[in-house]
C-alpha atoms as a PDB file:
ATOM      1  CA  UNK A   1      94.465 139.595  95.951  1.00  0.00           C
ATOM      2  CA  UNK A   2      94.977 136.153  95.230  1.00  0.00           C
ATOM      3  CA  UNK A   3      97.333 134.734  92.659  1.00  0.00           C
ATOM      4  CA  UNK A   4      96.114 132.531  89.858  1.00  0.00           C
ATOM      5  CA  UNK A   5      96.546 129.359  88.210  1.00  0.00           C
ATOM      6  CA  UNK A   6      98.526 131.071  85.442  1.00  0.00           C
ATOM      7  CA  UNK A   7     100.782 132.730  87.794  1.00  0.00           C
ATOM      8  CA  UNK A   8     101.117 129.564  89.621  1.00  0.00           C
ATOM      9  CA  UNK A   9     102.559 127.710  87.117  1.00  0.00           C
ATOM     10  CA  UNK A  10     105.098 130.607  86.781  1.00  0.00           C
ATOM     11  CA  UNK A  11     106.528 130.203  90.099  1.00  0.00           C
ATOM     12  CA  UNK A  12     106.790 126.696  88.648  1.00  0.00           C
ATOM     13  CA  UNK A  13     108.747 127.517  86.174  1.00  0.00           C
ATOM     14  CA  UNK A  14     110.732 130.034  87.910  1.00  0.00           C
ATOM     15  CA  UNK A  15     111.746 127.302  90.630  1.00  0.00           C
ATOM     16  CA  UNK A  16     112.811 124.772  87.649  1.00  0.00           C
ATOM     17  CA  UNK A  17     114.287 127.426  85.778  1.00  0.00           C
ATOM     18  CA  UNK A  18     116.905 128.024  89.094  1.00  0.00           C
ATOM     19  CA  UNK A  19     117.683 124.465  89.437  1.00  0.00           C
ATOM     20  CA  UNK A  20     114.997 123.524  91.655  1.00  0.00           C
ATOM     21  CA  UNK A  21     114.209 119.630  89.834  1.00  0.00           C
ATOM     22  CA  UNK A  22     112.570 118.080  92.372  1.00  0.00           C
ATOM     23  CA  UNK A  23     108.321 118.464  92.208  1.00  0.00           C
ATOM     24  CA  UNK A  24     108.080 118.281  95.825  1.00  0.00           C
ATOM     25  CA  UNK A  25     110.658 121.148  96.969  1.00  0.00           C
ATOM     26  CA  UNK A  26     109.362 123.001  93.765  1.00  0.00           C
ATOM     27  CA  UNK A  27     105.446 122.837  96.027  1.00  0.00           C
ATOM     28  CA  UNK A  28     107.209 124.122  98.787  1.00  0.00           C
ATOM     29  CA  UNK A  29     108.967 126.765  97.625  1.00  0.00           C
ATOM     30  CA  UNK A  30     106.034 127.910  95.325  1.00  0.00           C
ATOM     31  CA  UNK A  31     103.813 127.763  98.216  1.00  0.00           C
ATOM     32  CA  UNK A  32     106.217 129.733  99.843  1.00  0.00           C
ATOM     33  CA  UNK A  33     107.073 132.384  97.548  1.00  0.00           C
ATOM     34  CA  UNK A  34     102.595 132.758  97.113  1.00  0.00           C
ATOM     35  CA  UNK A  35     101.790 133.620 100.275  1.00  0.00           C
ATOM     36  CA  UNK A  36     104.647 136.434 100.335  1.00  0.00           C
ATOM     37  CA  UNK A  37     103.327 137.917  97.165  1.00  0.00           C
ATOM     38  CA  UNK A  38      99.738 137.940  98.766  1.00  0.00           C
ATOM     39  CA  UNK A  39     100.873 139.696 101.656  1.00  0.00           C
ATOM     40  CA  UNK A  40     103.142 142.273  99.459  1.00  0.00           C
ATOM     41  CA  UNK A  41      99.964 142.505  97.551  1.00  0.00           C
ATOM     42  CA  UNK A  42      98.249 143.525 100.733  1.00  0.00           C
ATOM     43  CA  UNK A  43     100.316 145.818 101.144  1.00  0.00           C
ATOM     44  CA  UNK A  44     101.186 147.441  98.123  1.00  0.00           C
ATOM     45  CA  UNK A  45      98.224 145.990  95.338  1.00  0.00           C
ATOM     46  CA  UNK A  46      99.640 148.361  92.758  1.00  0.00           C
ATOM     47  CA  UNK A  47     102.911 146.256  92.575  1.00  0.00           C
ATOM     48  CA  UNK A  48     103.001 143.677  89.587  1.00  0.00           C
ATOM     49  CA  UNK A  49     103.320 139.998  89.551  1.00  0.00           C
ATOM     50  CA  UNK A  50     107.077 140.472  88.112  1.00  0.00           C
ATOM     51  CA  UNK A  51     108.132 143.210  91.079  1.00  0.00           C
ATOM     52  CA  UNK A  52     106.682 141.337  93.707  1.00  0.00           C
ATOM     53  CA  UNK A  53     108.269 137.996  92.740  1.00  0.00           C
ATOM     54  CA  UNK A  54     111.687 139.551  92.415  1.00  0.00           C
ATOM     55  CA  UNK A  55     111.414 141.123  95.622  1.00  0.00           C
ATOM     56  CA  UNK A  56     110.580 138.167  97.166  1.00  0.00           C
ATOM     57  CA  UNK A  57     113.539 136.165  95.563  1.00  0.00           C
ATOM     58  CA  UNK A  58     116.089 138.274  96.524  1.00  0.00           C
ATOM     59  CA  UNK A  59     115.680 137.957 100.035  1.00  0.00           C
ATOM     60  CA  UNK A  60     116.866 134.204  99.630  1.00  0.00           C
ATOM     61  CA  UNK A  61     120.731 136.021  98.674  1.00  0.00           C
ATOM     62  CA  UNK A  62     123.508 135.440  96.689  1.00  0.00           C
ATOM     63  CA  UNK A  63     122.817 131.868  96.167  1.00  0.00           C
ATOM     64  CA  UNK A  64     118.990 131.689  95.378  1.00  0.00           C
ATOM     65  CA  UNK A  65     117.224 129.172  96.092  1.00  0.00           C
ATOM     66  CA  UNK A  66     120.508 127.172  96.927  1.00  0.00           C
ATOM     67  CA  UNK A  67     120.619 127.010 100.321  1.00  0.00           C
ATOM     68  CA  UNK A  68     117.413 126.497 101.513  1.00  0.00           C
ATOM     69  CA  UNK A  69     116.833 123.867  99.103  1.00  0.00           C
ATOM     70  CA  UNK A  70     120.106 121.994 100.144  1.00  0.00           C
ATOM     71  CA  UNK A  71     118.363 122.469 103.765  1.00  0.00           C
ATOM     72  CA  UNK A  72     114.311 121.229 102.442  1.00  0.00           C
ATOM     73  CA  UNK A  73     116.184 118.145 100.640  1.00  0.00           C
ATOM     74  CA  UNK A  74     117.996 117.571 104.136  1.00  0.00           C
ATOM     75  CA  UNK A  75     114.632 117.286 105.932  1.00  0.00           C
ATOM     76  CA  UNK A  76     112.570 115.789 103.415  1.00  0.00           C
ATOM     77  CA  UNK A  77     115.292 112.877 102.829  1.00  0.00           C
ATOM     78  CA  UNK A  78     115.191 112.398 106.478  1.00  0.00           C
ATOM     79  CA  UNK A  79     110.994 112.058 106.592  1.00  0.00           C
ATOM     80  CA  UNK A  80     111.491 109.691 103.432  1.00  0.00           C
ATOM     81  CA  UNK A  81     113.925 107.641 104.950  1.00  0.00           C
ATOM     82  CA  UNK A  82     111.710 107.736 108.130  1.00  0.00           C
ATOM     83  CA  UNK A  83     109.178 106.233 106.141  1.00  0.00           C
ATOM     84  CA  UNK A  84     110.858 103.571 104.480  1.00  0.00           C
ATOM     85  CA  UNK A  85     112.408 102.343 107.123  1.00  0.00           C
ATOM     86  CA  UNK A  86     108.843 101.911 108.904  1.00  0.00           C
ATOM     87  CA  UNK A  87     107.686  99.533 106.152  1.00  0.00           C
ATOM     88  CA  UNK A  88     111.093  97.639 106.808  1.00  0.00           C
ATOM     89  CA  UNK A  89     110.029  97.438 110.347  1.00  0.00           C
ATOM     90  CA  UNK A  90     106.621  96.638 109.632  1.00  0.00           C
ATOM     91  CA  UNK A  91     107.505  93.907 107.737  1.00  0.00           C
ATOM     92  CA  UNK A  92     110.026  91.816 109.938  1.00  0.00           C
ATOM     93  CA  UNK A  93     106.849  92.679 112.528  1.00  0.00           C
ATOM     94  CA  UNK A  94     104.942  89.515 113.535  1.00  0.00           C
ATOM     95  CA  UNK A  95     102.669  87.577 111.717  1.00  0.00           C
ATOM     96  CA  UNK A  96     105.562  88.096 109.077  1.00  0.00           C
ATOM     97  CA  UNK A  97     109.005  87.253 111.377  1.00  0.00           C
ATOM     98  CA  UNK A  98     107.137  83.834 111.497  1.00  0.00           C
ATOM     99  CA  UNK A  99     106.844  83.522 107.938  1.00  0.00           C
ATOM    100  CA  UNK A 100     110.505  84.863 107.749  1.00  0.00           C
ATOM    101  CA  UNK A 101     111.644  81.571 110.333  1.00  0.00           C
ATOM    102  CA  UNK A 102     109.394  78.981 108.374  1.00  0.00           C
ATOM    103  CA  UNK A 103     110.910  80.371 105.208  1.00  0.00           C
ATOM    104  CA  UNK A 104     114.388  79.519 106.263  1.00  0.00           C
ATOM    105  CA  UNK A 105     113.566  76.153 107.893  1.00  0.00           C
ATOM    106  CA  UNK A 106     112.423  75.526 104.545  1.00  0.00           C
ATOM    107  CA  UNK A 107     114.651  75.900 102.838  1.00  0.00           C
ATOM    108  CA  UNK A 108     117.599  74.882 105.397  1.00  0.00           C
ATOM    109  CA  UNK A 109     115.883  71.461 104.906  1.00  0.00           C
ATOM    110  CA  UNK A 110     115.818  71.385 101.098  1.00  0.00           C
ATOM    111  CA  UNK A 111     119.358  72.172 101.677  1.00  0.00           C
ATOM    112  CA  UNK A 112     119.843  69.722 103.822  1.00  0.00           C
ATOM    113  CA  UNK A 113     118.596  67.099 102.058  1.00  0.00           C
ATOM    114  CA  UNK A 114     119.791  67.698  98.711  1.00  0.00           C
ATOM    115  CA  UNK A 115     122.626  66.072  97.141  1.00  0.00           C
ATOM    116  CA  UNK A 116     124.051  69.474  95.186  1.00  0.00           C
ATOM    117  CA  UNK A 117     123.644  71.341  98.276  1.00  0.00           C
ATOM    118  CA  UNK A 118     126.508  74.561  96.615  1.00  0.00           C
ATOM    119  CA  UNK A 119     124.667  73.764  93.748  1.00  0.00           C
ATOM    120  CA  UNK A 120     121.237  74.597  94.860  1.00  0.00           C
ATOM    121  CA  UNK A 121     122.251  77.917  96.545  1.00  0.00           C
ATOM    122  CA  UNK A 122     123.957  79.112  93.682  1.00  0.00           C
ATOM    123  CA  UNK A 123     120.886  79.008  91.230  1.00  0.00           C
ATOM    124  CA  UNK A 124     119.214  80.664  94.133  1.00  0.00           C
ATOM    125  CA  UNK A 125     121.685  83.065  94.516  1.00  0.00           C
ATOM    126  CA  UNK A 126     121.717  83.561  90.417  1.00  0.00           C
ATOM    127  CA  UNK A 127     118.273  84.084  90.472  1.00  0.00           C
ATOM    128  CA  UNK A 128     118.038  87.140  93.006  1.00  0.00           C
ATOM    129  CA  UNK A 129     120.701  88.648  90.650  1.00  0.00           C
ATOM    130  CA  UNK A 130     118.646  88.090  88.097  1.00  0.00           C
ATOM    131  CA  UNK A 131     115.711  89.536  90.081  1.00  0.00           C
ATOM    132  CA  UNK A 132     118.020  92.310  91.206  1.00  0.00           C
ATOM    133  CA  UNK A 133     119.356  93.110  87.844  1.00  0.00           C
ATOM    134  CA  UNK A 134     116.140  93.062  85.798  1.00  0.00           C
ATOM    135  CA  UNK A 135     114.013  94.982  88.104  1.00  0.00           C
ATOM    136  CA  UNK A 136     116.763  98.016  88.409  1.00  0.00           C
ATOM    137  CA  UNK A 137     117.124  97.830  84.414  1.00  0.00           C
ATOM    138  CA  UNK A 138     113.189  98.282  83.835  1.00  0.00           C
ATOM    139  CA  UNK A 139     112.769 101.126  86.167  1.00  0.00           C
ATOM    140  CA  UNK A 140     115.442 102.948  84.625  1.00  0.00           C
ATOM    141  CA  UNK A 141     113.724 102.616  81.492  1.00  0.00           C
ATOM    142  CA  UNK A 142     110.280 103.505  83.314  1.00  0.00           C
ATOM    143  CA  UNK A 143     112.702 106.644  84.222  1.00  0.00           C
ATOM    144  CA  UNK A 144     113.853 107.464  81.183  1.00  0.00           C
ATOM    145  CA  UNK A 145     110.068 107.062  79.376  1.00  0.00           C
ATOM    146  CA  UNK A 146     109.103 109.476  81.787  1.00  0.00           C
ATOM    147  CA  UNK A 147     111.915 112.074  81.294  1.00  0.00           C
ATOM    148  CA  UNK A 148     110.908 111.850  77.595  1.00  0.00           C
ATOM    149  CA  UNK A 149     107.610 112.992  78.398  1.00  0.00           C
ATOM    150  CA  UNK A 150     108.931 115.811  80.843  1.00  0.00           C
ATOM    151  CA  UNK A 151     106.840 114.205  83.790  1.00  0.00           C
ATOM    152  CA  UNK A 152     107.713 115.765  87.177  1.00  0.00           C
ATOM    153  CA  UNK A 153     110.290 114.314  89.317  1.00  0.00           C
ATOM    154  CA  UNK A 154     110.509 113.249  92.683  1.00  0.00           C
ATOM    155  CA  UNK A 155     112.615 113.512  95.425  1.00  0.00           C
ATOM    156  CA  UNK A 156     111.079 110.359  97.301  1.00  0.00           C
ATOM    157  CA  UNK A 157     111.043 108.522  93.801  1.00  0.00           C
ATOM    158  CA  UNK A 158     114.966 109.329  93.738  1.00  0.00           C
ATOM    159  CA  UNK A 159     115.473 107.781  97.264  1.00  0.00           C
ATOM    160  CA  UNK A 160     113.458 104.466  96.302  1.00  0.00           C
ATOM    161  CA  UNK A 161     115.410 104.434  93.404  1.00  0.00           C
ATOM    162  CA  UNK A 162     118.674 104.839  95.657  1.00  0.00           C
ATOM    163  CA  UNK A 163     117.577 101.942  97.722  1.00  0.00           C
ATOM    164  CA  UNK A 164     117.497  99.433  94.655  1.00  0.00           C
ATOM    165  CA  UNK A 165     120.873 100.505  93.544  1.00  0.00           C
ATOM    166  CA  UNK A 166     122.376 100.120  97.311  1.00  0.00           C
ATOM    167  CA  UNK A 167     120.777  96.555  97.712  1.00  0.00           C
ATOM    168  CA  UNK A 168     122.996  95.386  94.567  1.00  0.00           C
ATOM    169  CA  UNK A 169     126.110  97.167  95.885  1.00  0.00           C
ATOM    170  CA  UNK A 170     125.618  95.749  99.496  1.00  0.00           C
ATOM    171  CA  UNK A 171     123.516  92.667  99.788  1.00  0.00           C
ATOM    172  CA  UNK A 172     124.579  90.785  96.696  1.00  0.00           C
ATOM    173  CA  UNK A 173     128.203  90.491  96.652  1.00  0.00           C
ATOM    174  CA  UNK A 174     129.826  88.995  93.594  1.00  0.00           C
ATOM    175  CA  UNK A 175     132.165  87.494  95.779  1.00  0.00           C
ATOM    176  CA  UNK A 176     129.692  85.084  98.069  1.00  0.00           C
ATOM    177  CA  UNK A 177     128.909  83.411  94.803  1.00  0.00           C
ATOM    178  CA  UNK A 178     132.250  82.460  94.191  1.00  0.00           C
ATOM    179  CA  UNK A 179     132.863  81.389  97.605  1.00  0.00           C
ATOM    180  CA  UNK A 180     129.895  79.140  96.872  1.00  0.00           C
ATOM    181  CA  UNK A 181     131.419  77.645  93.993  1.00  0.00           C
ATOM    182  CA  UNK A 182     135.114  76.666  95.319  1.00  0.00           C
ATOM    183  CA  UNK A 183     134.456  76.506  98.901  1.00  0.00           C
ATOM    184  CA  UNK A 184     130.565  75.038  99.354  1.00  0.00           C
ATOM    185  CA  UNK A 185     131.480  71.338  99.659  1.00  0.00           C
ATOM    186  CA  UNK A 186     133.394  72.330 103.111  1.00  0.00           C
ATOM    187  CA  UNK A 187     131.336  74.290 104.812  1.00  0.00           C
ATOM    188  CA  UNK A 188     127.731  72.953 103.446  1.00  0.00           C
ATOM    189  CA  UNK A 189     128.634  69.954 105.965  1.00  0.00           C
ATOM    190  CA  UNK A 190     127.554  71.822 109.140  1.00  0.00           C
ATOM    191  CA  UNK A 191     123.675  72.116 110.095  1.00  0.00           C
ATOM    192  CA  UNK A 192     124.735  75.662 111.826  1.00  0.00           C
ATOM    193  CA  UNK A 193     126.167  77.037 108.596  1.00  0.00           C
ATOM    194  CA  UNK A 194     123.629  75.675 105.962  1.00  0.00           C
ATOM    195  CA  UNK A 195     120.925  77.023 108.807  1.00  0.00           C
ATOM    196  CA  UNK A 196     122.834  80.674 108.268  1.00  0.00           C
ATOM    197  CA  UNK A 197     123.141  80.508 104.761  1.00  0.00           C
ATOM    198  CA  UNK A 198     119.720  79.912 104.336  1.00  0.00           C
ATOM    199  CA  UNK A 199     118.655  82.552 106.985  1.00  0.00           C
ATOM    200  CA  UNK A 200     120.766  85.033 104.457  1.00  0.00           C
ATOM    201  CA  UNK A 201     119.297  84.063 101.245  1.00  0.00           C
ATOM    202  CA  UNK A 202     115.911  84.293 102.784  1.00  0.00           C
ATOM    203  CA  UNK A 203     116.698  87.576 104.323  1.00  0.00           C
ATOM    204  CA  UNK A 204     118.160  88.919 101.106  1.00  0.00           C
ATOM    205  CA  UNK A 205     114.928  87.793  99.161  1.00  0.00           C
ATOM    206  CA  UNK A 206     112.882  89.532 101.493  1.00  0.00           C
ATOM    207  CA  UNK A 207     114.804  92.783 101.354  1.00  0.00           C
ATOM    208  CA  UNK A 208     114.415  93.067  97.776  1.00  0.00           C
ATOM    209  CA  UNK A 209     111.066  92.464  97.636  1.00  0.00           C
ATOM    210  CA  UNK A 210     110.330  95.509  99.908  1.00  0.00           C
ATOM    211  CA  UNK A 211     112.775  97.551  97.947  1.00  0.00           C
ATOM    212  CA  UNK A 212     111.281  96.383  94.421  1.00  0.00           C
ATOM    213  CA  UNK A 213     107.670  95.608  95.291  1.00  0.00           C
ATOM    214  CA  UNK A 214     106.138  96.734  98.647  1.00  0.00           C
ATOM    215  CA  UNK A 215     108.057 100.390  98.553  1.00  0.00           C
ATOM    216  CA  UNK A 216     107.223 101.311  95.074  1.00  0.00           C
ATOM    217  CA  UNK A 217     103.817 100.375  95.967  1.00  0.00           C
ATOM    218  CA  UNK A 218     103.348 102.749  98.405  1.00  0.00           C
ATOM    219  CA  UNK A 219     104.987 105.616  96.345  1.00  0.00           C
ATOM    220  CA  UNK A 220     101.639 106.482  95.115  1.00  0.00           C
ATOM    221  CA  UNK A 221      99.746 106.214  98.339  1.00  0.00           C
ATOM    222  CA  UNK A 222     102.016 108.730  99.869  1.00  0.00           C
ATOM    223  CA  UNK A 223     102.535 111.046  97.169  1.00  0.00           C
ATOM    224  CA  UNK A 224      99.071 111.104  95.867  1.00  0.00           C
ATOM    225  CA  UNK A 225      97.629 112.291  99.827  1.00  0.00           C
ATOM    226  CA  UNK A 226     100.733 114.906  99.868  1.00  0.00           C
ATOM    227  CA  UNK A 227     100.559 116.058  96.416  1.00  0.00           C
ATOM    228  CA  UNK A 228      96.948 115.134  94.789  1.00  0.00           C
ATOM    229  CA  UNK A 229      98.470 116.197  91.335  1.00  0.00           C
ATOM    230  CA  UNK A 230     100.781 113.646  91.527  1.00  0.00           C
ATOM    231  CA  UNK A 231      98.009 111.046  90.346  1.00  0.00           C
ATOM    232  CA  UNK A 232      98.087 113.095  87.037  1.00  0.00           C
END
């Protein structure tokens, strides 16, 4: 006996219903729990849907699904991580470290040149928190849109989302632009610092463009040949 699209969805529901939120460990586990109710079913086809199911849910202890979900979230934030870091990789890679190096010359000699040199750099440095800052408020609202319409959540959506909120924390200290402000007429003398400075601001441009833009962008890709119902 096989189980069908109506009992499908139950597992669903029974996964969400003991705090399993995430779409992909909910597949997993549902997967799971099928295939043991087949097999009982082999066994014993007199036993109904219900029995079978409680049976089966019971073996996971005290705790339900708990534990092993703690575990699946473990491994699966690992392979997610895994796979964003690969797109970081891919993208310091060459052609694009050369783009990266004429990037900073660039601007090191815009810099250079310029009579507001602090002046420059903190627009620039405005503008990514402006970048930063706008792009984390409108997918929170993409977020909430979606809760509204009790779309399926992701665990690999929740990590990308993670990543945004660490580059604001980490990469775009409040404290560099004041430094900027008070301090950039002394150290915006020196070719070695103004070459660092604009090294940073090209790096930090860079890393939230792969966090905002090229990640996001590959949500889909990788979701949609894991999970083909995630296109819906």
């Amino acid at each position: 006996m096989k189980l069908t699209t109506s009992q499908i969805n139950q597992l669903f529901t029974f996964t969400r219903q003991h705090y399993v939120e995430y779409y992909d460990l909910q597949s997993e586990l549902v997967d799971h729990l099928a295939n043991a109710i087949e097999t009982q079913w082999q066994e014993n086809p007199n036993r109904s849907f219900d029995e079978a199911l409680n049976i089966e849910f019971k073996k996971f202890g005290v705790f339900g699904f708990m534990d092993v979900v703690e575990k699946r979230q473990v491994a699966l934030g690992k392979k997610y991580n895994g796979l964003v870091w690969q797109h970081f990789k891919d993208f310091f890679g060459i052609p694009k470290i050369i783009l990266t190096i004429a990037m900073t010359l660039l601007l090191f000699t815009f810099i250079k040149l310029s009579l507001y040199k602090e002046w420059i750099l903190v627009g620039f440095y405005i503008l990514l928190l402006g970048f930063t800052f706008y792009e984390m408020f409108r997918k929170r609202k993409t977020r909430k849109e979606r809760k509204k319409l009790n779309e399926k959540k992701w665990l690999f959506e929740e990590i990308i989302n993670q990543y945004g909120t660490f580059s604001a924390r980490i990469i775009l200290p409040i404290n560099l632009l004041v430094q900027l402000i008070n301090h950039g007429d002394n150290f915006l003398t020196n070719d070695y610092w103004i070459l660092g400075i604009s090294f940073l601001f090209v790096l930090f441009s860079l890393v939230l463009f792969i966090v905002f833009n090229i990640i996001p962008s590959k949500i889909c890709t990788y979701l949609e040949a894991t999970h083909p119902e995630y296109k819906f």
